[in-house]
PDB file of N, CA and C in Angstrom:
ATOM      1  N   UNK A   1      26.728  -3.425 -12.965  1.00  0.00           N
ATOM      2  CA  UNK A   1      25.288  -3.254 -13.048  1.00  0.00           C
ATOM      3  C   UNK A   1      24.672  -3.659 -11.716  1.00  0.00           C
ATOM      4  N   UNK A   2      24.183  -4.561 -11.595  1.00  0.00           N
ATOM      5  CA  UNK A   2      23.149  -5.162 -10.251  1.00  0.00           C
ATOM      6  C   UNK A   2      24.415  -5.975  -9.067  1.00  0.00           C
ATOM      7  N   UNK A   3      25.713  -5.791  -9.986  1.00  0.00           N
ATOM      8  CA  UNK A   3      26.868  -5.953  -8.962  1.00  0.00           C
ATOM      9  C   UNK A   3      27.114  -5.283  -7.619  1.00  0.00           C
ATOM     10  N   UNK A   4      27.108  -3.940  -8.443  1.00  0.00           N
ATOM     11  CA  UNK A   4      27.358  -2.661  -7.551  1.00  0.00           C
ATOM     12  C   UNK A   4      26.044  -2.507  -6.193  1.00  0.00           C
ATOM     13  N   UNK A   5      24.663  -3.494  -5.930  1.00  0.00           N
ATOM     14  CA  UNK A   5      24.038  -2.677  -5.403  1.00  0.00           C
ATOM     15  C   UNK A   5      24.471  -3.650  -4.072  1.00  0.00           C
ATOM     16  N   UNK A   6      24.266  -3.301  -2.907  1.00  0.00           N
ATOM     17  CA  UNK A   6      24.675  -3.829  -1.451  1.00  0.00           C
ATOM     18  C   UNK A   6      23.249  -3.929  -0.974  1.00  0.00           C
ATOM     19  N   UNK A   7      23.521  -5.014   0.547  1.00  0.00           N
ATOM     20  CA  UNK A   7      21.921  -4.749   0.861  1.00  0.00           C
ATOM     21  C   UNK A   7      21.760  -3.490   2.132  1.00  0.00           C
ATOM     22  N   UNK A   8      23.129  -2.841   2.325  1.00  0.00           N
ATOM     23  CA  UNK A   8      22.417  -1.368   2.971  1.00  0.00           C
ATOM     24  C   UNK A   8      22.658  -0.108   2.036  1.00  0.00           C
ATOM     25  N   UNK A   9      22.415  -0.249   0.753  1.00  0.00           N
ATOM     26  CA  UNK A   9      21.839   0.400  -0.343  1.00  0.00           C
ATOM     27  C   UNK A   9      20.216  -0.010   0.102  1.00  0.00           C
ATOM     28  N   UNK A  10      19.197  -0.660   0.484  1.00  0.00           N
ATOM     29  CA  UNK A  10      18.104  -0.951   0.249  1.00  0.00           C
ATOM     30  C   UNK A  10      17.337  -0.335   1.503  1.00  0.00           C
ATOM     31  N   UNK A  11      17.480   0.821   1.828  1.00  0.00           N
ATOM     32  CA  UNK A  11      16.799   1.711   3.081  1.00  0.00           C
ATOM     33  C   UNK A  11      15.476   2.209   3.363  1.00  0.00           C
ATOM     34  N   UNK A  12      14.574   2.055   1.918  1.00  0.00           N
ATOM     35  CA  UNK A  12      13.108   2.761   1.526  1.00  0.00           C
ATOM     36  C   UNK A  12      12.523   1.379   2.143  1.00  0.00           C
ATOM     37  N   UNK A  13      11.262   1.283   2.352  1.00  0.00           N
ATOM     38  CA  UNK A  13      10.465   0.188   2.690  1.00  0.00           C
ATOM     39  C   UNK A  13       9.316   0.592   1.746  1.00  0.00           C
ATOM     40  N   UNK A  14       8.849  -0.031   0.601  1.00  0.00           N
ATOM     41  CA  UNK A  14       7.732  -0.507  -0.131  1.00  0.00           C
ATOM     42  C   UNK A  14       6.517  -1.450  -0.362  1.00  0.00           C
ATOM     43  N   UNK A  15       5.709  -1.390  -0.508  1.00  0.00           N
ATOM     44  CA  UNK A  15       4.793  -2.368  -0.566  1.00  0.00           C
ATOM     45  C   UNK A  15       4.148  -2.635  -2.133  1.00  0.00           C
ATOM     46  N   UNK A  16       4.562  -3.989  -2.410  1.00  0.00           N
ATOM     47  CA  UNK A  16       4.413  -4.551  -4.097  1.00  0.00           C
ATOM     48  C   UNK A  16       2.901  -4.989  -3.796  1.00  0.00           C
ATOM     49  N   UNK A  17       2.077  -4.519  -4.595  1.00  0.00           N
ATOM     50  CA  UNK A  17       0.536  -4.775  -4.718  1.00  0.00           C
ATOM     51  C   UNK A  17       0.252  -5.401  -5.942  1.00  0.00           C
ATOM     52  N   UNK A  18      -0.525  -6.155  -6.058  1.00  0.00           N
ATOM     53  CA  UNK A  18      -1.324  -6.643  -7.488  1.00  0.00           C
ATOM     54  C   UNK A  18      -2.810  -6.379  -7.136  1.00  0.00           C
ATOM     55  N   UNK A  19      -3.069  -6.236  -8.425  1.00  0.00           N
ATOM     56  CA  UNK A  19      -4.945  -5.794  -8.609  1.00  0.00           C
ATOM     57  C   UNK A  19      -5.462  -7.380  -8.847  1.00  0.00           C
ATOM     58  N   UNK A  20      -6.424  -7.253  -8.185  1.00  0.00           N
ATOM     59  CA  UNK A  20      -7.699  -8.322  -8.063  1.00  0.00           C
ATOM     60  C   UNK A  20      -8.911  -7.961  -8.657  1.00  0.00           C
ATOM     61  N   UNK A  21      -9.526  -8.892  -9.470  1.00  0.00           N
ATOM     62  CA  UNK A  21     -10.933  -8.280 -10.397  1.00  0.00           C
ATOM     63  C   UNK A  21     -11.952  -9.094  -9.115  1.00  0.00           C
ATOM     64  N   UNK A  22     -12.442  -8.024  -8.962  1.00  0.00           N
ATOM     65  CA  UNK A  22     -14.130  -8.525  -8.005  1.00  0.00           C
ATOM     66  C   UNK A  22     -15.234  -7.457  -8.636  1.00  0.00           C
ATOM     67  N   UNK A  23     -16.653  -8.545  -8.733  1.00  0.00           N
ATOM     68  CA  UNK A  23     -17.651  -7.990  -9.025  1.00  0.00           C
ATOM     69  C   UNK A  23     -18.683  -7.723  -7.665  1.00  0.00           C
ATOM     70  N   UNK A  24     -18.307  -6.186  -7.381  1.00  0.00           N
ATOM     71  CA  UNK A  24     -19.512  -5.406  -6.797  1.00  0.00           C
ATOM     72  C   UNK A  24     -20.778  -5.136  -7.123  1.00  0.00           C
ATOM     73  N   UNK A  25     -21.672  -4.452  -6.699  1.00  0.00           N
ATOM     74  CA  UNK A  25     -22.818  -3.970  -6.462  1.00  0.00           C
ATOM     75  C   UNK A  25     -23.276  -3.510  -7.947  1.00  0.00           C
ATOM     76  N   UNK A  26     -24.446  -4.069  -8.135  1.00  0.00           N
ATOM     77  CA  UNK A  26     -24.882  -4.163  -9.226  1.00  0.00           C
ATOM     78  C   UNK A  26     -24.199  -5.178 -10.638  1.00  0.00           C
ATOM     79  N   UNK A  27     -23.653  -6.019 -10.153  1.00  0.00           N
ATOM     80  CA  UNK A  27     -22.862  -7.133 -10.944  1.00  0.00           C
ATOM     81  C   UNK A  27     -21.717  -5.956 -12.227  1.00  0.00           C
ATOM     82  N   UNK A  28     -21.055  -4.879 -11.226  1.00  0.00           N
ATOM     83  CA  UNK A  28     -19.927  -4.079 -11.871  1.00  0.00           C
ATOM     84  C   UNK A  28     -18.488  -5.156 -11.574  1.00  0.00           C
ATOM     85  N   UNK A  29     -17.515  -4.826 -12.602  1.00  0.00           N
ATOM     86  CA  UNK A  29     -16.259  -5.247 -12.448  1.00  0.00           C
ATOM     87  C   UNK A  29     -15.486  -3.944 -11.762  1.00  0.00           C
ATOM     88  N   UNK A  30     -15.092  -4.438 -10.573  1.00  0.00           N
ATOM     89  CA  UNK A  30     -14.048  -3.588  -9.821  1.00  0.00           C
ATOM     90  C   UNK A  30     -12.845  -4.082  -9.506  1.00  0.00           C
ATOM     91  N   UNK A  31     -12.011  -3.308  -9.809  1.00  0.00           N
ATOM     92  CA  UNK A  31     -10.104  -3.618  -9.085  1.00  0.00           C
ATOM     93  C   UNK A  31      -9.932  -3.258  -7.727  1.00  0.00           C
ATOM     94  N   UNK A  32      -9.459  -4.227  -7.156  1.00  0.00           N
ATOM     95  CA  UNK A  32      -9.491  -4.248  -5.544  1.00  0.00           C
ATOM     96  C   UNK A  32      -7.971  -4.255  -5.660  1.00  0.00           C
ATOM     97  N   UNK A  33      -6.831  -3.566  -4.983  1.00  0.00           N
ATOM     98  CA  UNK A  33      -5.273  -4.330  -4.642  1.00  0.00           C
ATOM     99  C   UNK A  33      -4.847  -4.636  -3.462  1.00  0.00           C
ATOM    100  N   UNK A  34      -4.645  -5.543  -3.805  1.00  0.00           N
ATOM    101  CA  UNK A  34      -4.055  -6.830  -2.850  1.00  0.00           C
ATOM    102  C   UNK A  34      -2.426  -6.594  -2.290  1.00  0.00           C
ATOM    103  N   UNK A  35      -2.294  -6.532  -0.827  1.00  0.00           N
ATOM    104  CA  UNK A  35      -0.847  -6.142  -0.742  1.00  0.00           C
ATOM    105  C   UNK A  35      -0.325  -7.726  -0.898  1.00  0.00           C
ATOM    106  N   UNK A  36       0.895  -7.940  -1.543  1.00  0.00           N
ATOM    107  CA  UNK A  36       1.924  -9.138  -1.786  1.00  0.00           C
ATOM    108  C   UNK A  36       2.997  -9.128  -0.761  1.00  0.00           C
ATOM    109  N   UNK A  37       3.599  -7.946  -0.982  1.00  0.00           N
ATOM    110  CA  UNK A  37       4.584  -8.077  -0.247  1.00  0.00           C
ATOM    111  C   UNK A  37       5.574  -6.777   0.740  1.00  0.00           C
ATOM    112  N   UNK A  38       6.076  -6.660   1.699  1.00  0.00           N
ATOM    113  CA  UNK A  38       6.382  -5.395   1.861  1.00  0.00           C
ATOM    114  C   UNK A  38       8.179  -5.808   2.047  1.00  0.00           C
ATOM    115  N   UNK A  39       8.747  -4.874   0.965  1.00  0.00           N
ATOM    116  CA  UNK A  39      10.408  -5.145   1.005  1.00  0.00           C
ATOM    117  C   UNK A  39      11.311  -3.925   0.838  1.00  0.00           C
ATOM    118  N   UNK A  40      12.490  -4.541   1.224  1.00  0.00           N
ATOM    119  CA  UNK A  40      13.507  -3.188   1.489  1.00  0.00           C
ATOM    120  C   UNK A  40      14.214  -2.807   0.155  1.00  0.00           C
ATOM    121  N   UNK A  41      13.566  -1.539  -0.580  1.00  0.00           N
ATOM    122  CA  UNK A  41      14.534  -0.854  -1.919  1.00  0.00           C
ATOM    123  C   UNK A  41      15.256   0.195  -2.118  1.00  0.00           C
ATOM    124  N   UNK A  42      15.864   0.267  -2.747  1.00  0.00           N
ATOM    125  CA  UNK A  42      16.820   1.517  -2.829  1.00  0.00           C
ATOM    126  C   UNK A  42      15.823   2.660  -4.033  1.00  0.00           C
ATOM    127  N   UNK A  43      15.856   3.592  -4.220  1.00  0.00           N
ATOM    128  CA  UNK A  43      15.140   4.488  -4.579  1.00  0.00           C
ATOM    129  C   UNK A  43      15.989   5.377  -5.074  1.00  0.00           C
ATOM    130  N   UNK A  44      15.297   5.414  -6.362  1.00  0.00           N
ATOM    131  CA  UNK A  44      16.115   7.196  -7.217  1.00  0.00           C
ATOM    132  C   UNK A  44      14.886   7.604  -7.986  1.00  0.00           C
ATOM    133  N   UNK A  45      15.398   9.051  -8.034  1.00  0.00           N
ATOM    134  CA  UNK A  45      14.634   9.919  -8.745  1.00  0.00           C
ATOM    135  C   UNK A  45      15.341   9.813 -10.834  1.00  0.00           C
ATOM    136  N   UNK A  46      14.608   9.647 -11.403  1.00  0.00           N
ATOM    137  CA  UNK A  46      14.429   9.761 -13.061  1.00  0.00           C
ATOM    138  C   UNK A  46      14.592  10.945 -13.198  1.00  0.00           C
ATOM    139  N   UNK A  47      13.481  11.355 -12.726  1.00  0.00           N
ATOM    140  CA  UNK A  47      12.985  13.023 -13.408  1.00  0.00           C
ATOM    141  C   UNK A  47      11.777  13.485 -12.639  1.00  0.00           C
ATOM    142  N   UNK A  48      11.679  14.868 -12.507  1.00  0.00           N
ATOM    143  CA  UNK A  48      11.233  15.657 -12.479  1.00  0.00           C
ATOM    144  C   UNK A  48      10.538  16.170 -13.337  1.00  0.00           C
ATOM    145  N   UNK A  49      10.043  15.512 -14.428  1.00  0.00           N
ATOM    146  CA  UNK A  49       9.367  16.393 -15.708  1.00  0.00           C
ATOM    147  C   UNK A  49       8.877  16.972 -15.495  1.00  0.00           C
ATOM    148  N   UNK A  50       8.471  17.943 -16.141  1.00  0.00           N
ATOM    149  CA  UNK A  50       7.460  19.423 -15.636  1.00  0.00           C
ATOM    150  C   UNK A  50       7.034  19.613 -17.947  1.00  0.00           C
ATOM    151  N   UNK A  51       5.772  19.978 -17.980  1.00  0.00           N
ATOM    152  CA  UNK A  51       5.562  20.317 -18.672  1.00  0.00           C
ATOM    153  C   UNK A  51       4.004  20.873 -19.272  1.00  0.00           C
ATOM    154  N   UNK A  52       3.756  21.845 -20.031  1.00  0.00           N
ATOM    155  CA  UNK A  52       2.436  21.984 -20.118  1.00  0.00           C
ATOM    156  C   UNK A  52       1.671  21.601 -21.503  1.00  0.00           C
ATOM    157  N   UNK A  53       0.347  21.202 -20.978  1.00  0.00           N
ATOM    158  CA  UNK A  53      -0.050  20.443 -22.230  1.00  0.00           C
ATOM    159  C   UNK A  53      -2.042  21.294 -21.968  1.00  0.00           C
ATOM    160  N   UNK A  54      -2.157  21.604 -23.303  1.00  0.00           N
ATOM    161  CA  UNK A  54      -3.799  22.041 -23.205  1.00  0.00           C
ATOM    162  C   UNK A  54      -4.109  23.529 -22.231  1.00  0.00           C
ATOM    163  N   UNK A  55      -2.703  23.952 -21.956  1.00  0.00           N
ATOM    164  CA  UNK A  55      -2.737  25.460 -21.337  1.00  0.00           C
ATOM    165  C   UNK A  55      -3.094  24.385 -19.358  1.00  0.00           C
ATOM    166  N   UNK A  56      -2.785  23.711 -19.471  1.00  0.00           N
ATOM    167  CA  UNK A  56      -2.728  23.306 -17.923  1.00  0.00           C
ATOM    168  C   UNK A  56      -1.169  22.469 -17.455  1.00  0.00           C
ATOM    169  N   UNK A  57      -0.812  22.662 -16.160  1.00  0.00           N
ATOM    170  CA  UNK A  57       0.326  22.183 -15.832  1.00  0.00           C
ATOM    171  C   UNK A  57       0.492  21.151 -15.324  1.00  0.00           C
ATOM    172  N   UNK A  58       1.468  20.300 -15.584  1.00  0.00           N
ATOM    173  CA  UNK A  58       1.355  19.079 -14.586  1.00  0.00           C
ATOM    174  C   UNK A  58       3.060  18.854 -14.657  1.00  0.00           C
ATOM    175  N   UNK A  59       3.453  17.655 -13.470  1.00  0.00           N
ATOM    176  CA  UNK A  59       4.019  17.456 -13.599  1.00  0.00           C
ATOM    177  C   UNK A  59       4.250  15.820 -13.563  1.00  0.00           C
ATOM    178  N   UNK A  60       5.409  15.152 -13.625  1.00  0.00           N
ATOM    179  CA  UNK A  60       5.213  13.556 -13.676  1.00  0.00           C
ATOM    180  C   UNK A  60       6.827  13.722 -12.950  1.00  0.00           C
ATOM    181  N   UNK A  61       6.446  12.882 -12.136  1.00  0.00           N
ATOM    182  CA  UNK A  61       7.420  12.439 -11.130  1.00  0.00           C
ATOM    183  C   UNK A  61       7.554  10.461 -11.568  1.00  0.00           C
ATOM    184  N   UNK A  62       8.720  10.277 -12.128  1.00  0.00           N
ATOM    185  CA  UNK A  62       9.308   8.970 -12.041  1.00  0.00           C
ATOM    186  C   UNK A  62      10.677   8.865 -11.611  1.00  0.00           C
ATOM    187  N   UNK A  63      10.057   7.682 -10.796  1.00  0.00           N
ATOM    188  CA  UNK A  63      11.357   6.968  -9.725  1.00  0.00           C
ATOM    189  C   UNK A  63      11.587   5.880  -9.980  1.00  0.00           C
ATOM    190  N   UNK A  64      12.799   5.158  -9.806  1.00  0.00           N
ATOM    191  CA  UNK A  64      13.127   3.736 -10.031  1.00  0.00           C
ATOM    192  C   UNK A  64      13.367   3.210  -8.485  1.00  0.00           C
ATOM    193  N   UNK A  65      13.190   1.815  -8.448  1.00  0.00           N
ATOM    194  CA  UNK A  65      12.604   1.100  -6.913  1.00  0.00           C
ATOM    195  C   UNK A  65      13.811  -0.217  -7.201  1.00  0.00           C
ATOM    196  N   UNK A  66      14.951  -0.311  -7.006  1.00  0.00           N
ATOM    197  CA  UNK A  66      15.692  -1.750  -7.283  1.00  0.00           C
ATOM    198  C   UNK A  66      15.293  -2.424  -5.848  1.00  0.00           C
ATOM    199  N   UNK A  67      15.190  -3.491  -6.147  1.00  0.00           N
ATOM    200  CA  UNK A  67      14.527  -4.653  -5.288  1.00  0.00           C
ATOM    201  C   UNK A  67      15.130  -5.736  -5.294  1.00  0.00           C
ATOM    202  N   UNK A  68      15.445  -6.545  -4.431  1.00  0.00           N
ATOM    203  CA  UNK A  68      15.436  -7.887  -4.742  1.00  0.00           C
ATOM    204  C   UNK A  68      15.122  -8.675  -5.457  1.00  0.00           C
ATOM    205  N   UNK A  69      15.105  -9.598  -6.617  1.00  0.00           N
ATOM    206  CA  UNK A  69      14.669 -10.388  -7.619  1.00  0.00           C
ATOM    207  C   UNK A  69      13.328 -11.025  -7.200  1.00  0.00           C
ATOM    208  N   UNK A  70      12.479 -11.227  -7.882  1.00  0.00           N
ATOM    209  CA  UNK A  70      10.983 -11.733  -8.051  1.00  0.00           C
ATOM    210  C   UNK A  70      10.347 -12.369  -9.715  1.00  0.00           C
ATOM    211  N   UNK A  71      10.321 -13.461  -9.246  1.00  0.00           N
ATOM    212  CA  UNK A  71      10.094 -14.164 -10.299  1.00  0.00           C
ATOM    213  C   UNK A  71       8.400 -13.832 -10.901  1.00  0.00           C
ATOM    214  N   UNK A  72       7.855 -13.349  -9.381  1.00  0.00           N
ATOM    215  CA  UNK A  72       5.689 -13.598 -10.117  1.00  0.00           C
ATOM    216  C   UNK A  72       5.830 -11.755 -10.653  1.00  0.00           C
ATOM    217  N   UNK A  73       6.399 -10.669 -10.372  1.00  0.00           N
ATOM    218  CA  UNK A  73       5.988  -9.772 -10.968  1.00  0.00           C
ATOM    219  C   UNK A  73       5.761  -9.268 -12.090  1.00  0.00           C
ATOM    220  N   UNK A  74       4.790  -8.633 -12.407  1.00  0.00           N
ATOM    221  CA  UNK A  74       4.737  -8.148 -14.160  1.00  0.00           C
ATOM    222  C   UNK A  74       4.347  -6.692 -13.825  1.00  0.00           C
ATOM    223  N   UNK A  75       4.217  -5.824 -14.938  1.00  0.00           N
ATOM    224  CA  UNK A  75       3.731  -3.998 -14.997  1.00  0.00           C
ATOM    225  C   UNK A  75       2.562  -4.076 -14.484  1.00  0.00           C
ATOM    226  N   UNK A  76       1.433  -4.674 -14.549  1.00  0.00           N
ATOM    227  CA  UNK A  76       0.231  -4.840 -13.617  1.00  0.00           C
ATOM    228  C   UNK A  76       0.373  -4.446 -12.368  1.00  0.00           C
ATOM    229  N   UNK A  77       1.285  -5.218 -11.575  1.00  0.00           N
ATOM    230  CA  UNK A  77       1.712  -4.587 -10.071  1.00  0.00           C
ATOM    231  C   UNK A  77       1.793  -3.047 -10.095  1.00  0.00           C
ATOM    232  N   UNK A  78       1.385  -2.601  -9.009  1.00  0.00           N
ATOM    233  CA  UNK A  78       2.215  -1.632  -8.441  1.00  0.00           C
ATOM    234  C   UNK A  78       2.771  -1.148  -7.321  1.00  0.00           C
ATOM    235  N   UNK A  79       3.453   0.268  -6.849  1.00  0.00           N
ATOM    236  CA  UNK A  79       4.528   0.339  -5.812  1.00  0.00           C
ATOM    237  C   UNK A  79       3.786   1.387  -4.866  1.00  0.00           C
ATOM    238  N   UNK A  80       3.436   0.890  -3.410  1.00  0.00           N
ATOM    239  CA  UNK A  80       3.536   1.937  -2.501  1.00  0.00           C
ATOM    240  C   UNK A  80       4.560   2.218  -1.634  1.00  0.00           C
ATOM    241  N   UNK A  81       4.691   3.507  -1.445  1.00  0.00           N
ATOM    242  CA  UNK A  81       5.621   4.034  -0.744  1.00  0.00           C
ATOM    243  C   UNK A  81       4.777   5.341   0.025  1.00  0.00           C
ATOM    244  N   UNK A  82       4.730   5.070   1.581  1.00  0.00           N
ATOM    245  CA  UNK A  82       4.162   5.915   2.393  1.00  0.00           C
ATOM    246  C   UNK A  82       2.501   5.935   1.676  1.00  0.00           C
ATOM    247  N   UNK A  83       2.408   7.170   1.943  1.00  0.00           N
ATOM    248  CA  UNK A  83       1.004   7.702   1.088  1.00  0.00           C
ATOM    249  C   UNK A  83       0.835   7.475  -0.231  1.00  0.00           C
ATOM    250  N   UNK A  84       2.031   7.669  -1.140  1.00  0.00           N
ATOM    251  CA  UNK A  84       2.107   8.052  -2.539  1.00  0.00           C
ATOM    252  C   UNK A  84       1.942   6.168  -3.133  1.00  0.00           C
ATOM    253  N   UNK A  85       1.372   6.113  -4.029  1.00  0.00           N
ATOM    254  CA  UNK A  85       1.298   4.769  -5.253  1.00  0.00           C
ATOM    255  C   UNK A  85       2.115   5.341  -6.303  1.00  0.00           C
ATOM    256  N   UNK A  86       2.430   4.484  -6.524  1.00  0.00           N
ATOM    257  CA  UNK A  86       3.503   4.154  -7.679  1.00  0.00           C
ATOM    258  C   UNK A  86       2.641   3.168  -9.091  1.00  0.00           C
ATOM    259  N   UNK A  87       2.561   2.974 -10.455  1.00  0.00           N
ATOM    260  CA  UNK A  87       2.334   2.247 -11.231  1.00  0.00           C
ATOM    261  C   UNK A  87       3.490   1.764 -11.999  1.00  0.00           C
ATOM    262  N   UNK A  88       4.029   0.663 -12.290  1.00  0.00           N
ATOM    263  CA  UNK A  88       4.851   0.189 -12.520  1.00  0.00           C
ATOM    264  C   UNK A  88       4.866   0.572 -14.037  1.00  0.00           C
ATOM    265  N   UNK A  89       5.825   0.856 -14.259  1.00  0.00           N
ATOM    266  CA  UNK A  89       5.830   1.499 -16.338  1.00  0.00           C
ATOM    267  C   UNK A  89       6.669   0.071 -16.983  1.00  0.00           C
ATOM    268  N   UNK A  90       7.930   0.446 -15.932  1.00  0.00           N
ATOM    269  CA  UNK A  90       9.156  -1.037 -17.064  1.00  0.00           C
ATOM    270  C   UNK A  90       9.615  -1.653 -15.737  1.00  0.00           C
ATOM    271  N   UNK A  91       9.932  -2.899 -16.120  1.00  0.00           N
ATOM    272  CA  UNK A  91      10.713  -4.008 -14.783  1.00  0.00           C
ATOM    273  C   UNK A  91      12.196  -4.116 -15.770  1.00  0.00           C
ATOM    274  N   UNK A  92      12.847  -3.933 -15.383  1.00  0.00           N
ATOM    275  CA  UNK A  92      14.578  -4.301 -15.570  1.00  0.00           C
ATOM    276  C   UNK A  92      15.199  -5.032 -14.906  1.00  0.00           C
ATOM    277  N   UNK A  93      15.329  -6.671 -15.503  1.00  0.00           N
ATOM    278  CA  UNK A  93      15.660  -7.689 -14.747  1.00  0.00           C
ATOM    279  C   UNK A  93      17.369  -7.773 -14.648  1.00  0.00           C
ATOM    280  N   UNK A  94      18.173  -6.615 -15.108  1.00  0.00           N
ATOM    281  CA  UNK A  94      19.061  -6.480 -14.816  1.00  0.00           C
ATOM    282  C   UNK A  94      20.512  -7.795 -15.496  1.00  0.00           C
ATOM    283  N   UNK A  95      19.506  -7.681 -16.387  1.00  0.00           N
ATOM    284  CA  UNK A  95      20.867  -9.181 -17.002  1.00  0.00           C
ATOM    285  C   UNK A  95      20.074 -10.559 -16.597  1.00  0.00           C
ATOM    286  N   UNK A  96      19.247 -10.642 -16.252  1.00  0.00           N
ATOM    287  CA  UNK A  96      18.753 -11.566 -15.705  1.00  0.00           C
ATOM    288  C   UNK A  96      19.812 -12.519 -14.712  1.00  0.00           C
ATOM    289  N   UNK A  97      20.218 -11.779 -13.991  1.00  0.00           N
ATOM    290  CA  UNK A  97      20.968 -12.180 -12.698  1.00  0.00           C
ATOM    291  C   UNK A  97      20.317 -13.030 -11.937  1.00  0.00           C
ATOM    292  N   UNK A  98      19.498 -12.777 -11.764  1.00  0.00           N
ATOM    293  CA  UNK A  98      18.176 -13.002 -10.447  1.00  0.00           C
ATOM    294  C   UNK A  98      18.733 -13.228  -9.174  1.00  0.00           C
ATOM    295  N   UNK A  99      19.530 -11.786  -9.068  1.00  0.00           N
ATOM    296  CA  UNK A  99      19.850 -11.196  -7.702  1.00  0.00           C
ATOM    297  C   UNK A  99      18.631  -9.970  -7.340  1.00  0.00           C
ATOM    298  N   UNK A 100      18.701  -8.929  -9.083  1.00  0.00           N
ATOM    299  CA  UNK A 100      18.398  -7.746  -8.098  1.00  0.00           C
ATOM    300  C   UNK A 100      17.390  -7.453  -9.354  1.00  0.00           C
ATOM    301  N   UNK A 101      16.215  -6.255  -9.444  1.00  0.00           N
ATOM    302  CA  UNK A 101      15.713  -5.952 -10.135  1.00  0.00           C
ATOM    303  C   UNK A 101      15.087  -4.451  -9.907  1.00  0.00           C
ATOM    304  N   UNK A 102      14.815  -3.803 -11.266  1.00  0.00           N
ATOM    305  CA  UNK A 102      14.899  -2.565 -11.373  1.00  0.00           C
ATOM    306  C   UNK A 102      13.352  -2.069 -11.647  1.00  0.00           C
ATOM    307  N   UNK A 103      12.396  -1.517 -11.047  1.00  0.00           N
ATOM    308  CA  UNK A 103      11.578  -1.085 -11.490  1.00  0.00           C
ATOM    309  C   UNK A 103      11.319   0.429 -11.334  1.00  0.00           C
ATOM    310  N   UNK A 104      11.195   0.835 -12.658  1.00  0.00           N
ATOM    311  CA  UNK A 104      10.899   2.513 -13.193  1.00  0.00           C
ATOM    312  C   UNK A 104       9.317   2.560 -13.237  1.00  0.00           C
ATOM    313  N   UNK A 105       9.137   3.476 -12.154  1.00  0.00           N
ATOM    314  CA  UNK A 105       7.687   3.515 -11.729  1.00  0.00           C
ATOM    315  C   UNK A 105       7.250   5.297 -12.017  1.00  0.00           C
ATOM    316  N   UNK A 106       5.783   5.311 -12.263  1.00  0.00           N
ATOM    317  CA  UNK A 106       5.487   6.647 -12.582  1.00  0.00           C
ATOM    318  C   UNK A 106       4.238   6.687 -11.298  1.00  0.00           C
ATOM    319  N   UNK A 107       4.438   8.208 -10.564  1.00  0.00           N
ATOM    320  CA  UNK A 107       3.747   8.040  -9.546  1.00  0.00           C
ATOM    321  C   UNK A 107       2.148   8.431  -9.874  1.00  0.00           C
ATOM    322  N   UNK A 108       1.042   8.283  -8.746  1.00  0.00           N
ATOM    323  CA  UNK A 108      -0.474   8.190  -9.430  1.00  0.00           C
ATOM    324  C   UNK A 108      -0.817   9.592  -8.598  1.00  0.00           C
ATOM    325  N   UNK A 109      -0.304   9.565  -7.063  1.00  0.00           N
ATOM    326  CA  UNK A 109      -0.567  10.515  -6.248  1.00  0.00           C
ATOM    327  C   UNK A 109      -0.403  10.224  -4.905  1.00  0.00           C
ATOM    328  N   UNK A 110      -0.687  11.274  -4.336  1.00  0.00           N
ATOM    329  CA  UNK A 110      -0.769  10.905  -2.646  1.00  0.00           C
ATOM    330  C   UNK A 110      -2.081   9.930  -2.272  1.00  0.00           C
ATOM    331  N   UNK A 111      -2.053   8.878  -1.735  1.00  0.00           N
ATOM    332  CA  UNK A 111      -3.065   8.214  -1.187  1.00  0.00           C
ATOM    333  C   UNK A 111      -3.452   7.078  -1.774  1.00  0.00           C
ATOM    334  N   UNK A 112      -3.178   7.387  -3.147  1.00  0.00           N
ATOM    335  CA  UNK A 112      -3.530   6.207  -4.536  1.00  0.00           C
ATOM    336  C   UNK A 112      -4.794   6.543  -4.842  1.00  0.00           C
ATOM    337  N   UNK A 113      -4.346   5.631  -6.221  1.00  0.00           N
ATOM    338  CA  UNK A 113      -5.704   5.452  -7.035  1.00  0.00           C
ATOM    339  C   UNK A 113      -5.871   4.348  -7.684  1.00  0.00           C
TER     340      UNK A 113
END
């Protein structure tokens, strides 16, 4: 399992974000994200889903991000990579080794949101 991964398996460079609650303009609650950390992961593709729903098409692109072990993360976080954001769906602590950890992320888009 989290045996098999090496650290030049870990070639993608990511950035782990958490959301921050701040109240803007007009006393609104807004999510601001905060970069945490930027680290080296290995990257795979899930799927490709493709499917149509309501006579419109979409598709959903999920990738898994194995990382180094992290004790503060939860699904709240999420994953940038280049342009594209990532939202964290499941964390897979992998046996609870706390060597390596698995996160299956569903992407938001180019640029984020």
């Amino acid at each position: 399992m989290a045996r098999n991964i090496k650290a030049g398996d870990l070639r993608q460079v990511i950035t782990l974000q958490r959301p921050v609650s701040t109240i803007g303009a007009h006393n609104r609650r807004a999510v601001e994200w905060t970069d945490v950390a930027t680290v080296p992961a290995a990257m795979a593709d899930v799927s490709g889903r493709e499917f149509w729903e309501a006579q419109a098409y979409h598709a959903e692109d999920i990738v898994t991000f194995t990382i180094r072990w992290r004790a503060d993360m939860d699904t709240t976080w999420r994953v940038r990579r280049g342009e594209v954001t990532y939202n964290i769906v499941e964390i897979n602590h992998l046996g609870y080794m706390r060597d390596y950890m698995r996160l299956r992320c569903r992407a938001v888009g180019a640029g984020g949101s």
